[in-house]
N, C-alpha and C. Protein backbone atom coordinates (compact mmCIF):
# COMPACT_ATOMS: atom_id res chain seq x y z
N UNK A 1 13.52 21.37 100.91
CA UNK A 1 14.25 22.26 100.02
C UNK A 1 13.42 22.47 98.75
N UNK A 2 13.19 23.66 98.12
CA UNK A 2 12.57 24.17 97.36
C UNK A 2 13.27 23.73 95.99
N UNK A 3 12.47 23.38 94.79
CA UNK A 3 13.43 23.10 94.06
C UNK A 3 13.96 24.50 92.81
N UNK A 4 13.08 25.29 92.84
CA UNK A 4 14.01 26.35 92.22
C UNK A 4 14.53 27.44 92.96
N UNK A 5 15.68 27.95 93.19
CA UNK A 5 15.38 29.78 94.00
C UNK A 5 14.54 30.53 92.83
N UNK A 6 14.33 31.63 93.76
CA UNK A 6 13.74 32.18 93.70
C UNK A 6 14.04 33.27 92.80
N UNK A 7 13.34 33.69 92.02
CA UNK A 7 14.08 34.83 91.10
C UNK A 7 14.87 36.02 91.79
N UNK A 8 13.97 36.61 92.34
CA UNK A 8 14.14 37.73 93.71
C UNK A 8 15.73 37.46 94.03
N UNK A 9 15.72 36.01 94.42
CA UNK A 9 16.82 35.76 95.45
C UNK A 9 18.34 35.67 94.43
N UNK A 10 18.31 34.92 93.15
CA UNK A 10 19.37 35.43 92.50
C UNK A 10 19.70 37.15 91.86
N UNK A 11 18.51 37.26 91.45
CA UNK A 11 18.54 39.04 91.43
C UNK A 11 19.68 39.86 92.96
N UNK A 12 18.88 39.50 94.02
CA UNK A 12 19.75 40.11 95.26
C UNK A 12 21.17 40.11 95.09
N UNK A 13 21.16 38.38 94.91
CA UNK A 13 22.73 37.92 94.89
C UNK A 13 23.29 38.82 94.13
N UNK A 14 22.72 39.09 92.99
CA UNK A 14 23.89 39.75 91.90
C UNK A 14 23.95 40.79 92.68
N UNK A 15 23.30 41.76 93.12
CA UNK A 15 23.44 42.81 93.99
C UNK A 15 24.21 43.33 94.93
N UNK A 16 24.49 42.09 95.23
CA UNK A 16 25.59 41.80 96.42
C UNK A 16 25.17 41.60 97.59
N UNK A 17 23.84 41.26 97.97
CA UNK A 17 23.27 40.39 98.87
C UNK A 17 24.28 39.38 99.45
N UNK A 18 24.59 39.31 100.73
CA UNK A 18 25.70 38.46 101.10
C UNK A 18 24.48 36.77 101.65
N UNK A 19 23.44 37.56 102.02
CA UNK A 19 22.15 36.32 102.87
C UNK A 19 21.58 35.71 101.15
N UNK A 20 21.47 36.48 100.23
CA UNK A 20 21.26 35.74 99.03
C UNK A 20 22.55 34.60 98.75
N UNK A 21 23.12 34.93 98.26
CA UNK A 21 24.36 34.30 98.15
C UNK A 21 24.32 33.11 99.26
N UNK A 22 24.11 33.15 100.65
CA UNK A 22 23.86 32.14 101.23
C UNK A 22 22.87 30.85 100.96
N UNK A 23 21.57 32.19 100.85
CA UNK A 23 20.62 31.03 100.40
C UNK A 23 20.92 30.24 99.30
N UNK A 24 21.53 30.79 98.13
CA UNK A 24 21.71 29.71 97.01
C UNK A 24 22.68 28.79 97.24
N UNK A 25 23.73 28.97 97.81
CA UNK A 25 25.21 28.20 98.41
C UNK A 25 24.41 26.85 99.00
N UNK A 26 23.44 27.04 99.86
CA UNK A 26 22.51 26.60 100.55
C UNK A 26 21.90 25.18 99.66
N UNK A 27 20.96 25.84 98.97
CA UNK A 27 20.31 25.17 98.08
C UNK A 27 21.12 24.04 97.09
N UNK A 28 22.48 24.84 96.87
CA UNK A 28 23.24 23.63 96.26
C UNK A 28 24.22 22.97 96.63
N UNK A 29 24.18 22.91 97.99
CA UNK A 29 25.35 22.38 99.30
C UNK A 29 24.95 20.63 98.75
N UNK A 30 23.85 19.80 98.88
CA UNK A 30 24.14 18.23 98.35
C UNK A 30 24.60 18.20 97.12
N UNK A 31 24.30 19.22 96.17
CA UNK A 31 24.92 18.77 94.81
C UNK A 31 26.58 19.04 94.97
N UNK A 32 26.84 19.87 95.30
CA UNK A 32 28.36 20.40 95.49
C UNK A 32 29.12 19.62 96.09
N UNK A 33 28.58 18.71 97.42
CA UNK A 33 29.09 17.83 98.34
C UNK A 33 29.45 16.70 97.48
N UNK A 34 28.24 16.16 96.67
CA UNK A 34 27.99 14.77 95.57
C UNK A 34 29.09 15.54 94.84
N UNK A 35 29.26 15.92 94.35
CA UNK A 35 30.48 16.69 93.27
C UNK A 35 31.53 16.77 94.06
N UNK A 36 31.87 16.60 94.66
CA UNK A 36 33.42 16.93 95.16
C UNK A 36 33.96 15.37 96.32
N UNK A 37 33.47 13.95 95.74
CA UNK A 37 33.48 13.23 96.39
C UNK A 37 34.39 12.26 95.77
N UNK A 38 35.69 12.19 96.36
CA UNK A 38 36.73 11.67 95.62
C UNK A 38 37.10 9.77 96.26
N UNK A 39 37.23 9.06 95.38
CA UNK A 39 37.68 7.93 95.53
C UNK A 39 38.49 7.31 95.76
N UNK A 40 39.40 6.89 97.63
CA UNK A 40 40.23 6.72 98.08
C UNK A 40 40.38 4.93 98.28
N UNK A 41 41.53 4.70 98.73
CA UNK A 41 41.69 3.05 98.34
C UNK A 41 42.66 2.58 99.63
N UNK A 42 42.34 2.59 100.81
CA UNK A 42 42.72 2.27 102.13
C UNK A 42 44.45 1.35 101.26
N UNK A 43 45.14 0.99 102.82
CA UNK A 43 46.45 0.05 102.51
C UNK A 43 45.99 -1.34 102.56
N UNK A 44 44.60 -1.63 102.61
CA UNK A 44 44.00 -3.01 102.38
C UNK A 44 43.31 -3.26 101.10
N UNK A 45 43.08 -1.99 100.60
CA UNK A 45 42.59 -2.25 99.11
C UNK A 45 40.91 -2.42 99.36
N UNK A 46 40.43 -1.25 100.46
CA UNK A 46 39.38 -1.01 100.47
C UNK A 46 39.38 0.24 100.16
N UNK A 47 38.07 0.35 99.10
CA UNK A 47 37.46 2.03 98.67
C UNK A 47 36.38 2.25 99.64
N UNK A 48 37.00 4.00 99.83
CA UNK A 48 35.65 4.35 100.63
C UNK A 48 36.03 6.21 99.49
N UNK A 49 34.86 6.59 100.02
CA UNK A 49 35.06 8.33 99.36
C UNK A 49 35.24 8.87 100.30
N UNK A 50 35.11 10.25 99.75
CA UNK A 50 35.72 11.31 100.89
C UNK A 50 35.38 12.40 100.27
N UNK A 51 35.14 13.67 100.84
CA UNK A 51 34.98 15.12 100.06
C UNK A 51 36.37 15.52 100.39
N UNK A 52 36.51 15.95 98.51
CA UNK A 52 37.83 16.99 98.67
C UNK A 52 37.50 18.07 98.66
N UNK A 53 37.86 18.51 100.13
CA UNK A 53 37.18 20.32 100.22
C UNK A 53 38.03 21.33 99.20
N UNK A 54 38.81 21.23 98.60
CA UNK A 54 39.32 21.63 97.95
C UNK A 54 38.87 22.01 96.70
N UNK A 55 38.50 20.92 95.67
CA UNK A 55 37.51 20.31 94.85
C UNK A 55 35.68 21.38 95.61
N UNK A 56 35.66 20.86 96.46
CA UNK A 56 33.93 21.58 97.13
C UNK A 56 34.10 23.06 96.80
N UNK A 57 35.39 23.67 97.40
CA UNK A 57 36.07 24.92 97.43
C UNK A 57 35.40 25.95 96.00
N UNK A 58 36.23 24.70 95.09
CA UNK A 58 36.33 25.30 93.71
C UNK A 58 35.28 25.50 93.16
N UNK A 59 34.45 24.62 93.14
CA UNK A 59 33.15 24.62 92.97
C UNK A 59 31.69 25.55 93.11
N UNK A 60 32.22 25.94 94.70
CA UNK A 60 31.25 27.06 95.20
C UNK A 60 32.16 28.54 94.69
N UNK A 61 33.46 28.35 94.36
CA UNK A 61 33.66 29.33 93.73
C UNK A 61 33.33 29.98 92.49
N UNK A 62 33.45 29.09 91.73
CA UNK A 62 32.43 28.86 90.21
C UNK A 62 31.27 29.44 90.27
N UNK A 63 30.55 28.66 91.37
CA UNK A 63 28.96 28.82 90.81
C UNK A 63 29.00 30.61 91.19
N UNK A 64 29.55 30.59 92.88
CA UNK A 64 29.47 32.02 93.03
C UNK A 64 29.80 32.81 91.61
N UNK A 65 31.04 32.67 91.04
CA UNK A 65 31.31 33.43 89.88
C UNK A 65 30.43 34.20 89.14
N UNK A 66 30.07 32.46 88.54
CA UNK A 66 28.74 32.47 87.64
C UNK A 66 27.59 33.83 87.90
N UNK A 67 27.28 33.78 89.04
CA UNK A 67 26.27 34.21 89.65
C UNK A 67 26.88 35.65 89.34
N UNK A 68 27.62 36.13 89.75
CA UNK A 68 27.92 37.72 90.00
C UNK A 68 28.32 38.24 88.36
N UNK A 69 29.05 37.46 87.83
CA UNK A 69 29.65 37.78 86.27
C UNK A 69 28.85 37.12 84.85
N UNK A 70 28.21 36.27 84.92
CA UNK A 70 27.95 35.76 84.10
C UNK A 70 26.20 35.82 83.52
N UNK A 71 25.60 35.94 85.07
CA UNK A 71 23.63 36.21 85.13
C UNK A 71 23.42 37.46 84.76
N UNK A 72 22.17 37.93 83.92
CA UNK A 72 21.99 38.84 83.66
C UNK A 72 20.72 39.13 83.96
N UNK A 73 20.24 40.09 85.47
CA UNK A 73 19.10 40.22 85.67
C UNK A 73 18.65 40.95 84.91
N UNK A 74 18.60 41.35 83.66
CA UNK A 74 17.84 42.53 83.27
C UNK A 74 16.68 41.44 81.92
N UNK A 75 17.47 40.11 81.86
CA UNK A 75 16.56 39.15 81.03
C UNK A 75 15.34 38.28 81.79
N UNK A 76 14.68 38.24 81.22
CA UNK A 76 13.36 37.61 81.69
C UNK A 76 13.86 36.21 82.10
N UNK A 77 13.02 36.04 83.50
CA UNK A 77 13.52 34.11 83.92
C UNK A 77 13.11 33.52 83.01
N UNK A 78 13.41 31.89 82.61
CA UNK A 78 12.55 30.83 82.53
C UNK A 78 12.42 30.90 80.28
N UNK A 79 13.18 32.01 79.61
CA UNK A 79 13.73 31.78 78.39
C UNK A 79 14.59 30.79 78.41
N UNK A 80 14.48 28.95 77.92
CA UNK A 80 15.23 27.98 78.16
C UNK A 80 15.77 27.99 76.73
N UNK A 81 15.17 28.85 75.97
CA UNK A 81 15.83 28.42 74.09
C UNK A 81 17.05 29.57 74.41
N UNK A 82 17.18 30.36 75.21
CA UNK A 82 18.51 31.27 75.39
C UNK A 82 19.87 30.37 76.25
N UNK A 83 20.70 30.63 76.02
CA UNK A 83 21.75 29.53 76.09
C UNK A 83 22.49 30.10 77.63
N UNK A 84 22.30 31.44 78.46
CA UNK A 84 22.23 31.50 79.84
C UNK A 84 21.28 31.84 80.37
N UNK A 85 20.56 30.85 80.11
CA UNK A 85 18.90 31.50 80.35
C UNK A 85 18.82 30.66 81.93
N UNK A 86 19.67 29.94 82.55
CA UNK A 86 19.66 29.56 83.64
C UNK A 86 21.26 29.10 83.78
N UNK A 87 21.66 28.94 85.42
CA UNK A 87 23.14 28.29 85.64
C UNK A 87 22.96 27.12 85.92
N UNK A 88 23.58 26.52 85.28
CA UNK A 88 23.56 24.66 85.03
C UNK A 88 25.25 24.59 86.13
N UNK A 89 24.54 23.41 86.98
CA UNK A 89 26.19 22.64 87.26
C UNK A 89 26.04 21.45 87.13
């Protein structure tokens, strides 16, 4: 796994690229998974986790959000002193 996308490829997304949008969903499927991993406590008083798809749900809804409402392809990548100069989760 690549560690940045690709400019191109969030540009598409905003576009409405449905295979962009994949690829990035893609790219942040372990972080999203690690994020949505909730802490259950068996009737013996053993913890194990679990993904709340629910929680995962919300999440990929967000970022999608982010992506379509919030990015602005018309700014240059990689300005980090600009405060959406990238989407942080």
């Amino acid at each position: 796994m690549p560690n940045k996308i690709k400019y191109e490829t969030i540009v598409a997304c905003k576009m409405g690229d449905e295979d962009a949008l994949k690829e990035i969903l893609k790219h942040y499927e372990p972080l999203i998974t690690e994020r949505s991993k909730r802490k259950v406590t068996d009737d013996n008083g053993r913890i194990t986790y679990v993904i709340d798809e629910e929680v995962k749900a919300y999440i990929t809804s967000e970022l999608t959000m982010a992506i379509m409402m919030k990015y602005d392809p018309t700014r240059k990548p990689g300005n980090i002193n600009h405060p959406e100069s990238h989407i942080q989760m």
